[in-house]
Protein backbone atom coordinates (compact mmCIF):
# COMPACT_ATOMS: atom_id res chain seq x y z
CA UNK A 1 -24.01 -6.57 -62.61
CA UNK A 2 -23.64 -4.29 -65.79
CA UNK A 3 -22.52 -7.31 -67.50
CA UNK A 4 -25.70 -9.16 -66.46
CA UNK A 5 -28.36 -6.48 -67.15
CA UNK A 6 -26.59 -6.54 -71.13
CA UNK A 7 -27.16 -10.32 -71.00
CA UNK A 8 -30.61 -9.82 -70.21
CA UNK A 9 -31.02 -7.03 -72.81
CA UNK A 10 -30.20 -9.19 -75.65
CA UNK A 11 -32.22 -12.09 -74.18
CA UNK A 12 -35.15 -10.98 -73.98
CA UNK A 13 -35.97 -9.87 -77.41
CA UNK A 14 -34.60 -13.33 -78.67
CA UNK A 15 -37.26 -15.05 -76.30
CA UNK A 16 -40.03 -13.15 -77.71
CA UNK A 17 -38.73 -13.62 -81.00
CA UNK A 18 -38.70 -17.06 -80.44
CA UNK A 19 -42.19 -17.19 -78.85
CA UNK A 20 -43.72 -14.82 -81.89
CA UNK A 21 -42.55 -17.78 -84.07
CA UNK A 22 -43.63 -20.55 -82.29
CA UNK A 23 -46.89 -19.37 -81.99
CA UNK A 24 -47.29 -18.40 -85.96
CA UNK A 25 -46.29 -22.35 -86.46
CA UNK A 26 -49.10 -22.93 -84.14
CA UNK A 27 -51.64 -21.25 -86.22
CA UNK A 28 -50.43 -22.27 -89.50
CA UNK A 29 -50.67 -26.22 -88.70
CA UNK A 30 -54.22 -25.21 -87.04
CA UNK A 31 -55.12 -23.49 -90.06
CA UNK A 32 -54.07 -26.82 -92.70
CA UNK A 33 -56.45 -28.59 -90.33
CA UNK A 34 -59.44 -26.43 -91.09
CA UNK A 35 -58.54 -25.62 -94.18
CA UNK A 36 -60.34 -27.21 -97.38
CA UNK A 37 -57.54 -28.36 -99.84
CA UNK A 38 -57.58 -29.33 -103.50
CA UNK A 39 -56.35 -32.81 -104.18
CA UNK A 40 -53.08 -33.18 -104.17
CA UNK A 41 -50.69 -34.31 -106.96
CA UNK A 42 -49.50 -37.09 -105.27
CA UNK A 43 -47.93 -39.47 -108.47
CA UNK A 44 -46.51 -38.41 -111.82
CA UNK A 45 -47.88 -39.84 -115.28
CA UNK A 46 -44.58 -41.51 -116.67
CA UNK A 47 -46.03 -42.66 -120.49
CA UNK A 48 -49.05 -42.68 -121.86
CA UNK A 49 -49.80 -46.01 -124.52
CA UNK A 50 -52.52 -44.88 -126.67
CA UNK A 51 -52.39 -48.13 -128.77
CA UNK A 52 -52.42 -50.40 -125.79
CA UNK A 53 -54.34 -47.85 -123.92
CA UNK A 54 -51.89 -48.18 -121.05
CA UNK A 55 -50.49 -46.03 -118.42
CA UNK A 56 -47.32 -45.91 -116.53
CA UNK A 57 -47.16 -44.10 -113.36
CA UNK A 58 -44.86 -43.21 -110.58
CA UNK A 59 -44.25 -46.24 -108.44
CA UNK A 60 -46.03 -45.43 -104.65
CA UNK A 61 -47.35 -47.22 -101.69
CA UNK A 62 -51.13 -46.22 -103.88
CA UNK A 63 -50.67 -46.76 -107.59
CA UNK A 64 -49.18 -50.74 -106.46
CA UNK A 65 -52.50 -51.72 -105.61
CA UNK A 66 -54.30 -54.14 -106.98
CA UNK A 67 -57.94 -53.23 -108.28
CA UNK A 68 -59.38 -50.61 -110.06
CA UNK A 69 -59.34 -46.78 -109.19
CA UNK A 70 -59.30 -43.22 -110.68
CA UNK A 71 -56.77 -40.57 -111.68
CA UNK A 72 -57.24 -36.99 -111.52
CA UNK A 73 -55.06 -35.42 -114.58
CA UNK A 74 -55.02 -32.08 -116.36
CA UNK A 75 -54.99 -31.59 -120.03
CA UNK A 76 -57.15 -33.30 -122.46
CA UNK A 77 -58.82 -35.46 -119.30
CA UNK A 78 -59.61 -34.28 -116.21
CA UNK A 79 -60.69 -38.02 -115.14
CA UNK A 80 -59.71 -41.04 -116.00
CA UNK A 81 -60.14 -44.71 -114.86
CA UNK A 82 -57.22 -47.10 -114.34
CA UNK A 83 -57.72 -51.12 -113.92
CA UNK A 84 -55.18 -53.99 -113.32
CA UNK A 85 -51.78 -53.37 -112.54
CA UNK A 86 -50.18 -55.06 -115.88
CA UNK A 87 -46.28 -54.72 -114.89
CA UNK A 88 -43.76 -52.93 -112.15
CA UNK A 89 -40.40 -52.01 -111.45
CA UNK A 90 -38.84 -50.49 -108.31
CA UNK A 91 -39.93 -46.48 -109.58
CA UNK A 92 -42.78 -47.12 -111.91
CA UNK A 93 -45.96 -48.83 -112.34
CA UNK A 94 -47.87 -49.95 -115.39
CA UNK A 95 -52.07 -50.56 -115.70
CA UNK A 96 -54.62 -50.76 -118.22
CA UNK A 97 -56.58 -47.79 -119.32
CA UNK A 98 -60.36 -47.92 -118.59
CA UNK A 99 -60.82 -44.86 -120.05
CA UNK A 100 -59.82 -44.49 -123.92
CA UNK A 101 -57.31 -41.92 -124.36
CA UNK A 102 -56.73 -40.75 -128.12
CA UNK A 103 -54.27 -40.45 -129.93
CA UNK A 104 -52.61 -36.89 -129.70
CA UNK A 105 -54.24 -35.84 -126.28
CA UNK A 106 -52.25 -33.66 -123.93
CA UNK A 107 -52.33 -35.50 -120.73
CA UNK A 108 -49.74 -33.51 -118.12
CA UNK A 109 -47.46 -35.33 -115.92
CA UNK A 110 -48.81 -34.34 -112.44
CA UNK A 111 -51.69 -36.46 -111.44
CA UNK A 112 -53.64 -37.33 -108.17
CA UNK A 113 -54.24 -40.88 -107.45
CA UNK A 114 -58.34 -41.71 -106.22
CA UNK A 115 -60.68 -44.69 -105.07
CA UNK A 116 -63.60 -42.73 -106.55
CA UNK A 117 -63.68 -44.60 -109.54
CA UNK A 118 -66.91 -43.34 -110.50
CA UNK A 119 -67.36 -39.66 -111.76
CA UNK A 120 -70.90 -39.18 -112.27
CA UNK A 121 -74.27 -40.77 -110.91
CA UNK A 122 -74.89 -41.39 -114.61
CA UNK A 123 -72.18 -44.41 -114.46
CA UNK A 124 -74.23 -46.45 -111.88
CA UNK A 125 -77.12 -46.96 -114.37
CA UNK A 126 -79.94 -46.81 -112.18
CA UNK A 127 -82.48 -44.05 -111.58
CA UNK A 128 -81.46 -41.33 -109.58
CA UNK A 129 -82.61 -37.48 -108.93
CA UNK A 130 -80.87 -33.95 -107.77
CA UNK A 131 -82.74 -32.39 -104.71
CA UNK A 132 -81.70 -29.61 -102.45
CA UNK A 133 -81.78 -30.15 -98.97
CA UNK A 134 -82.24 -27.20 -96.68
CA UNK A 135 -79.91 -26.60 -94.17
CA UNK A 136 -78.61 -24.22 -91.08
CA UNK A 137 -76.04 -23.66 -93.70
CA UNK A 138 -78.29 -23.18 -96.53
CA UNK A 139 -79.52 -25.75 -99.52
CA UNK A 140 -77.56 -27.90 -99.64
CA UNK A 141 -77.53 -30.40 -102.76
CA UNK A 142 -77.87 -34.33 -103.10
CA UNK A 143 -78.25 -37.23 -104.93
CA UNK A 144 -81.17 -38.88 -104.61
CA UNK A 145 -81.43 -43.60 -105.79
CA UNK A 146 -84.90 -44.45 -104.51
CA UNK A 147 -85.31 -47.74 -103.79
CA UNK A 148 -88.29 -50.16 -102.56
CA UNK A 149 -87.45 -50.05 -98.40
CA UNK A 150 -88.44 -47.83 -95.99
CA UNK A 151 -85.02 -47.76 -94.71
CA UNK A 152 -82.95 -44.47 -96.37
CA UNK A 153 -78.98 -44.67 -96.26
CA UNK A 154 -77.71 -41.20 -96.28
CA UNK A 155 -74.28 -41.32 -97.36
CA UNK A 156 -71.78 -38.80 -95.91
CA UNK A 157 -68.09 -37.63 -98.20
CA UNK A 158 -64.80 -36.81 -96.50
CA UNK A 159 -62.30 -34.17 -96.27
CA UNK A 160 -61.37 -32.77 -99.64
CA UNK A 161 -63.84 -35.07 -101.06
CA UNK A 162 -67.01 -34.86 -102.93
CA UNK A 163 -70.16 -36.34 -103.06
CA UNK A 164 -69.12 -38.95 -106.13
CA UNK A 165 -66.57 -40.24 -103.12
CA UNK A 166 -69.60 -42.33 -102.13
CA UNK A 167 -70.84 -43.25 -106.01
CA UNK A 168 -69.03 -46.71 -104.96
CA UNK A 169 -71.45 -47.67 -102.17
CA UNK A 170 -74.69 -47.16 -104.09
CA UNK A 171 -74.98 -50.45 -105.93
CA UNK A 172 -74.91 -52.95 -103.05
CA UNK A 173 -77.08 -50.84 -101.16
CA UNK A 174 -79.72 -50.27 -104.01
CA UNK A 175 -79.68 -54.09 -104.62
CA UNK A 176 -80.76 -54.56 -100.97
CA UNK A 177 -84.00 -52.21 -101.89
CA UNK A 178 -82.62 -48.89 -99.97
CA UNK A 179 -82.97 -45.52 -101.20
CA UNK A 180 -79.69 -43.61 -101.34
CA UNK A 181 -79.63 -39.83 -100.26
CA UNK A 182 -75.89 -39.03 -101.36
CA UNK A 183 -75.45 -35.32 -99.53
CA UNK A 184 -73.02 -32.36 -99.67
CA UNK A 185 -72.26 -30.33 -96.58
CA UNK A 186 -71.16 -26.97 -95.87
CA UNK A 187 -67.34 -25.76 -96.90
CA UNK A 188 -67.32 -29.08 -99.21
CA UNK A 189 -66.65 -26.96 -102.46
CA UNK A 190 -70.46 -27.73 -103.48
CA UNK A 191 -72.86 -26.89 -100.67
CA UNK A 192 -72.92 -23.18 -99.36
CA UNK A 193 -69.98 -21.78 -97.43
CA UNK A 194 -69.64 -20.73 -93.89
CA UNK A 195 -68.31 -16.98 -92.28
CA UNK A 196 -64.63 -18.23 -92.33
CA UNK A 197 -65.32 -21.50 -95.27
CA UNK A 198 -63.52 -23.90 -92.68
CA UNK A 199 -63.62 -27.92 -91.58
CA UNK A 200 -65.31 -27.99 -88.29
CA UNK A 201 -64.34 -31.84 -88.63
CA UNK A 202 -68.00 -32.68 -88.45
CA UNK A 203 -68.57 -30.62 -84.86
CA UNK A 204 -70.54 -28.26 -86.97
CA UNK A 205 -71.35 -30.18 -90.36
CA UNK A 206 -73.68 -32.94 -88.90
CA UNK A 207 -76.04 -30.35 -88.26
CA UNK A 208 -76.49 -30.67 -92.26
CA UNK A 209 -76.52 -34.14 -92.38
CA UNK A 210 -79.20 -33.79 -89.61
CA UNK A 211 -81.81 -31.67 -92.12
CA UNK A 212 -80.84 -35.03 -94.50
CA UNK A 213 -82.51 -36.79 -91.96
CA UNK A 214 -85.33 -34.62 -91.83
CA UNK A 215 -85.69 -34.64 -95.03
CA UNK A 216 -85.70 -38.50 -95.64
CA UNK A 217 -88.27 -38.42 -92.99
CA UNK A 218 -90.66 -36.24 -94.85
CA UNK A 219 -90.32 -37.99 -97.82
CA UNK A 220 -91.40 -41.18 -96.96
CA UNK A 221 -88.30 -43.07 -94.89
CA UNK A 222 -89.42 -44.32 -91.62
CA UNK A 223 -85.94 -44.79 -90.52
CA UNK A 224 -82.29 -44.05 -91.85
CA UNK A 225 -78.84 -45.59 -92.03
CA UNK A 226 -75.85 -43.24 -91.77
CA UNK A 227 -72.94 -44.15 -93.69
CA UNK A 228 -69.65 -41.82 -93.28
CA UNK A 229 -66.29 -42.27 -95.55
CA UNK A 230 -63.31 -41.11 -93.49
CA UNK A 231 -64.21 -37.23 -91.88
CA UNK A 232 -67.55 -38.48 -93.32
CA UNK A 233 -67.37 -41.17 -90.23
CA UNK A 234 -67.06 -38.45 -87.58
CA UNK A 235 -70.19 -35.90 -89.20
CA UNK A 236 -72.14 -39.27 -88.65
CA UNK A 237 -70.70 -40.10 -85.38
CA UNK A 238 -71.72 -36.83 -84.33
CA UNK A 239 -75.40 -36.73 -85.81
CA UNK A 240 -75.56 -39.70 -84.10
CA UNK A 241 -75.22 -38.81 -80.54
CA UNK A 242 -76.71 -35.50 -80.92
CA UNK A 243 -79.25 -35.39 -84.06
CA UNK A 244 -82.93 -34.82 -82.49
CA UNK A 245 -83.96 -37.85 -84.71
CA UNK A 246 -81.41 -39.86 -83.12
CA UNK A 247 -84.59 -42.60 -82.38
CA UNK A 248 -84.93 -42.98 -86.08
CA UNK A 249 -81.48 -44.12 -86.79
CA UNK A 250 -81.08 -47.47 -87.46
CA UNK A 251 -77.40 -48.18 -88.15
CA UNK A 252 -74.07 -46.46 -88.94
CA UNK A 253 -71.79 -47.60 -91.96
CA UNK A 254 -68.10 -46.36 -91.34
CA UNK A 255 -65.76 -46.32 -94.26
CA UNK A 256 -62.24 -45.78 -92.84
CA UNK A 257 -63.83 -43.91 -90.13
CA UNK A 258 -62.58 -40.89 -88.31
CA UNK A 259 -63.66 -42.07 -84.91
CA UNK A 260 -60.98 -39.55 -82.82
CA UNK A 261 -59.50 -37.00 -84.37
CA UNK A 262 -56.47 -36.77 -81.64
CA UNK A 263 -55.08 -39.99 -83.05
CA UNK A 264 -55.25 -39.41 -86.90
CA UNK A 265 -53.94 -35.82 -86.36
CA UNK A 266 -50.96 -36.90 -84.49
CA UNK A 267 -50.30 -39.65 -86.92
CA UNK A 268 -50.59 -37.29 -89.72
CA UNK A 269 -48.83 -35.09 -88.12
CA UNK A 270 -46.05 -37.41 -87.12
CA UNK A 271 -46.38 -38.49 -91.66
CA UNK A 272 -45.51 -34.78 -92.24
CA UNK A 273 -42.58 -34.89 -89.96
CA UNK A 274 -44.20 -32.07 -88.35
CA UNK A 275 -42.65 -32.02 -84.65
CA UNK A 276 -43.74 -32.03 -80.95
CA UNK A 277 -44.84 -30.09 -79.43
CA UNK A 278 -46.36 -28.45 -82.54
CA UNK A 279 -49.44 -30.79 -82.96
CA UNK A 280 -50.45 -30.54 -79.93
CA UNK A 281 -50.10 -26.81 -79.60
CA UNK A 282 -52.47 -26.62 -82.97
CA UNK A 283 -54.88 -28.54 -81.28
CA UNK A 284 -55.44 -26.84 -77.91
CA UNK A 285 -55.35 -23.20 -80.38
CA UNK A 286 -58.26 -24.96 -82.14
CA UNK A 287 -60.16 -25.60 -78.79
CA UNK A 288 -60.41 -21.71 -78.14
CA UNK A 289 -62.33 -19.38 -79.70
CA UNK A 290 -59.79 -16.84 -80.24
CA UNK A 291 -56.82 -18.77 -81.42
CA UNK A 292 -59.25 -21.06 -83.59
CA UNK A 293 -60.65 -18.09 -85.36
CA UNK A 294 -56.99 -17.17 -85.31
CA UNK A 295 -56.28 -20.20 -87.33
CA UNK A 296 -59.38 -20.02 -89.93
CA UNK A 297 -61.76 -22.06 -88.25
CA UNK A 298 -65.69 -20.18 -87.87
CA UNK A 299 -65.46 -20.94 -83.86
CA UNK A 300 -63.85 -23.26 -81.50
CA UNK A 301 -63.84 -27.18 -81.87
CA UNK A 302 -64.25 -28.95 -78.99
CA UNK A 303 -61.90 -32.37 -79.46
CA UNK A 304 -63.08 -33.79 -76.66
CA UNK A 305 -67.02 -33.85 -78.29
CA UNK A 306 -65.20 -35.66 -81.45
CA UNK A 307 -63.56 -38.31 -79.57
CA UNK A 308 -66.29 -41.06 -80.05
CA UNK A 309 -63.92 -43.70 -78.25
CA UNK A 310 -64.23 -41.65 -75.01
CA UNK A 311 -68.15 -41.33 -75.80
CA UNK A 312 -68.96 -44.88 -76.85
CA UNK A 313 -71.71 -44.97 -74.13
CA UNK A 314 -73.66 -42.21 -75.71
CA UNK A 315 -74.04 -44.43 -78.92
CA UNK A 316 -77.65 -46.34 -79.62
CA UNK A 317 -77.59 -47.81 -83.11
CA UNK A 318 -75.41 -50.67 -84.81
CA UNK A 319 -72.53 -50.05 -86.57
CA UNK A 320 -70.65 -51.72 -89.67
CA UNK A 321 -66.89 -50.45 -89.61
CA UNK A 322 -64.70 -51.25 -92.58
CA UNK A 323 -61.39 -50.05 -91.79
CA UNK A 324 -57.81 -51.76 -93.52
CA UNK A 325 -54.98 -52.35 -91.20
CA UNK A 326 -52.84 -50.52 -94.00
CA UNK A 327 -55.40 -47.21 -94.29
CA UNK A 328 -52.21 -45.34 -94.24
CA UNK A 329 -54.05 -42.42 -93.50
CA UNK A 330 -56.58 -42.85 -90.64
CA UNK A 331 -55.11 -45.68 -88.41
CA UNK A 332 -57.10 -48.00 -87.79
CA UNK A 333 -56.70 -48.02 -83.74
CA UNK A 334 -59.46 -45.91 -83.02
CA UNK A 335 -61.85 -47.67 -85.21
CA UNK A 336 -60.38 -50.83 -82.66
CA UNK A 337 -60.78 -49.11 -79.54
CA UNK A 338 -64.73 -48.02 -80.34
CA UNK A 339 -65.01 -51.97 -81.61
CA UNK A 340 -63.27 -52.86 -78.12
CA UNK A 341 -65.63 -50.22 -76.13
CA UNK A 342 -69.20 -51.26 -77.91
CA UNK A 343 -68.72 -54.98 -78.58
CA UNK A 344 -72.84 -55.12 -78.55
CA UNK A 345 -73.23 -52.42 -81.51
CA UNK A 346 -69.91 -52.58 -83.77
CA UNK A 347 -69.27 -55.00 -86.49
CA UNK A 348 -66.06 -54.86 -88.19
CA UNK A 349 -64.53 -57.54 -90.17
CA UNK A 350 -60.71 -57.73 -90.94
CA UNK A 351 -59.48 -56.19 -93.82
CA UNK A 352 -55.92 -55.47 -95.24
CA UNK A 353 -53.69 -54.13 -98.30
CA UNK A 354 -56.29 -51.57 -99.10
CA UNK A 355 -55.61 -47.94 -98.40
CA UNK A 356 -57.51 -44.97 -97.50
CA UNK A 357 -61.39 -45.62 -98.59
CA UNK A 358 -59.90 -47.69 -101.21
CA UNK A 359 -61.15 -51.42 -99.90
CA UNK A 360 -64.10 -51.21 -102.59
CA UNK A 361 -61.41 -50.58 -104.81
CA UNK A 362 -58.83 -53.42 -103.71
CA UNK A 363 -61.09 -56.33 -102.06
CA UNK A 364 -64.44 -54.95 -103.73
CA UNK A 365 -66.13 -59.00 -103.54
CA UNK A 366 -65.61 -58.69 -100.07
CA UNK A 367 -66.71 -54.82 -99.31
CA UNK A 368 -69.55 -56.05 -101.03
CA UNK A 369 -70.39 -59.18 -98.82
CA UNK A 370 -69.56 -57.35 -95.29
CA UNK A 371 -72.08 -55.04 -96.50
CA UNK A 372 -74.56 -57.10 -97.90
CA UNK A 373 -74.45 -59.52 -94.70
CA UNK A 374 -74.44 -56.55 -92.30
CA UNK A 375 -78.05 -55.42 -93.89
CA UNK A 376 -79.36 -58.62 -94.22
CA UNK A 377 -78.96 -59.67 -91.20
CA UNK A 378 -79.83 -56.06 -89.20
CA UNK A 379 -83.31 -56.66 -91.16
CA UNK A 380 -82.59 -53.27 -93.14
CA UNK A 381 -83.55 -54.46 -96.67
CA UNK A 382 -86.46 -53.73 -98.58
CA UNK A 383 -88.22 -57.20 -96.91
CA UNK A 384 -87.90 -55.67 -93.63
């Protein structure tokens, strides 16, 4: 019996032990969910051509594509734009330079690979305006492209993006005659921070894209389109069902859509070789108030809410969905299942080899035409 009481002496301390540190890797997976990150260094700059005005990069599953895209750098550039893939080996990759690097520039090796393409509103060449949009959050500000419809897209960015994420959409839609409103939203590193500056993965933030639709409403839009690029999808998934203007909205564009946010975190959970029962832990600590505060987050999100599979039926307005097979990021399942669910509302042609938001960037011809055909034939232009 002594022998047995000992046992359980130095058990028992090892079992809290054990449960203290399972529950801090609880909170810290919670809190990279909520968390806003800086982009990642995800490639290395290998050489640097300034004669050719050339680039060779680390060889991944992104800088291989076809198309043209952006790199993030630090140094001389903070920005520069990459087009065709000119040559490739198994570790390295070599395009042209769209953006003129001179001779003698210090451009360092680390790098983060993007679809932006565009940095600035000024690119586009067309008329545009900043305007402040006032929010639960506070002002909140945005791009403004009129255009000659009374149809307004407001676009929506994704996590760890930035409004000149959706810079890419803005032609086709201007050259069917419909304003853009391109719109920030709280914790996005440009609209006004929250008590704990966290993601609410759009269970709070569509309440901002909501005074966007307020606002397009006062200013002369009789009706809007929503169009949301990856977390983007989700903020106008949720404005959607639960906006009090939901009558005015005409149409949802989805661009690599969150559409449940069980299913991407568990794939990008499974990415990060981060194990069961760990993402599923993180997720019920982010459904209750304590533990979510706990973990960053300004209050509890309800997953359930988010899952727009599940609440298909609550959904009014017809959607466009571009999603690639190979998104390698946000699978493409969920995007299927809401397809499957609403075969009356959702669109959504086939794509493949593009990445994350990167289909402008890799089939941009036909982005363009699934778009264009969409509006056109939903009577959204400025004709209608």
């Amino acid at each position: 019996m002594k022998r047995l009481r000992h046992a359980v002496a130095l058990l028992v301390p090892a079992v809290l032990a054990l449960g203290a540190t399972l529950s801090l890797l609880v909170l810290a997976v919670a809190r990279r969910v909520v968390t806003p990150m800086g982009r990642p260094a995800d490639t290395r700059i290998l050489a640097v051509d300034t004669g050719a005005q050339t680039i060779e990069l680390q060889r991944t599953v992104d800088t291989e594509l076809p198309g043209r895209y952006g790199l993030f750098t630090t140094g001389t550039y903070g920005y520069v734009k990459l087009g065709a893939v000119l040559s490739a080996d198994a570790t390295s990759v070599r395009r042209k330079l769209l953006t003129k690097i001179e001779t003698g520039a210090r451009v360092d090796a680390g790098a983060g690979f993007s679809g932006y393409y565009y940095a600035s509103p000024n690119e586009l060449h067309l008329p545009w305006e900043s305007v402040l949009i006032g929010s639960p959050a506070g002002p909140c500000p945005a791009w403004f492209f009129p255009g000659a419809s009374s149809t307004w897209v407001i676009q929506v960015h994704g996590r760890g993006a930035t409004r000149v994420e959706c810079l890419r959409a803005v032609p086709v839609l201007h050259a069917a005659g419909l304003p853009n409103l391109v719109v920030s939203y709280r914790n996005d590193g440009e609209a006004p921070r929250s008590r704990a500056g966290a993601y609410a993965l759009g269970a709070a933030e569509w309440r901002d894209v909501d005074s966007a639709i307020a606002y397009a409403l006062r200013h002369g839009a009789e009706r809007v389109i929503l169009m949301g690029w990856s977390m983007g999808g989700a903020v106008a998934l949720q404005a959607a069902v639960s906006s009090g203007h939901r009558d005015r909205i005409a149409g949802l564009i989805l661009e690599s859509p969150v559409v449940d946010w069980r299913t991407v975190l568990r794939f990008q959970a499974r990415l990060a070789r981060v194990r069961a029962p760990l993402p599923e832990l993180a997720m019920r600590a982010l459904q209750q108030r304590l533990t979510a505060r706990m973990s960053g987050a300004d209050d509890a999100i309800s997953f359930d809410r988010l899952d727009m599979v599940a609440r298909a039926a609550e959904l009014l307005a017809p959607i466009l969905i571009l999603h690639s097979v190979d998104d390698g990021f946000v699978p493409i399942d969920s995007s299927r299942a809401l397809r499957d669910a609403r075969p009356d509302l959702v669109t959504m042609p086939e794509f493949s080899g593009a990445r994350h938001t990167k289909i402008w960037n890799y089939d941009q011809d036909g982005w363009t035409a699934a778009i264009t055909d969409w509006v056109t034939a939903r009577g959204f232009s400025a004709s209608a």
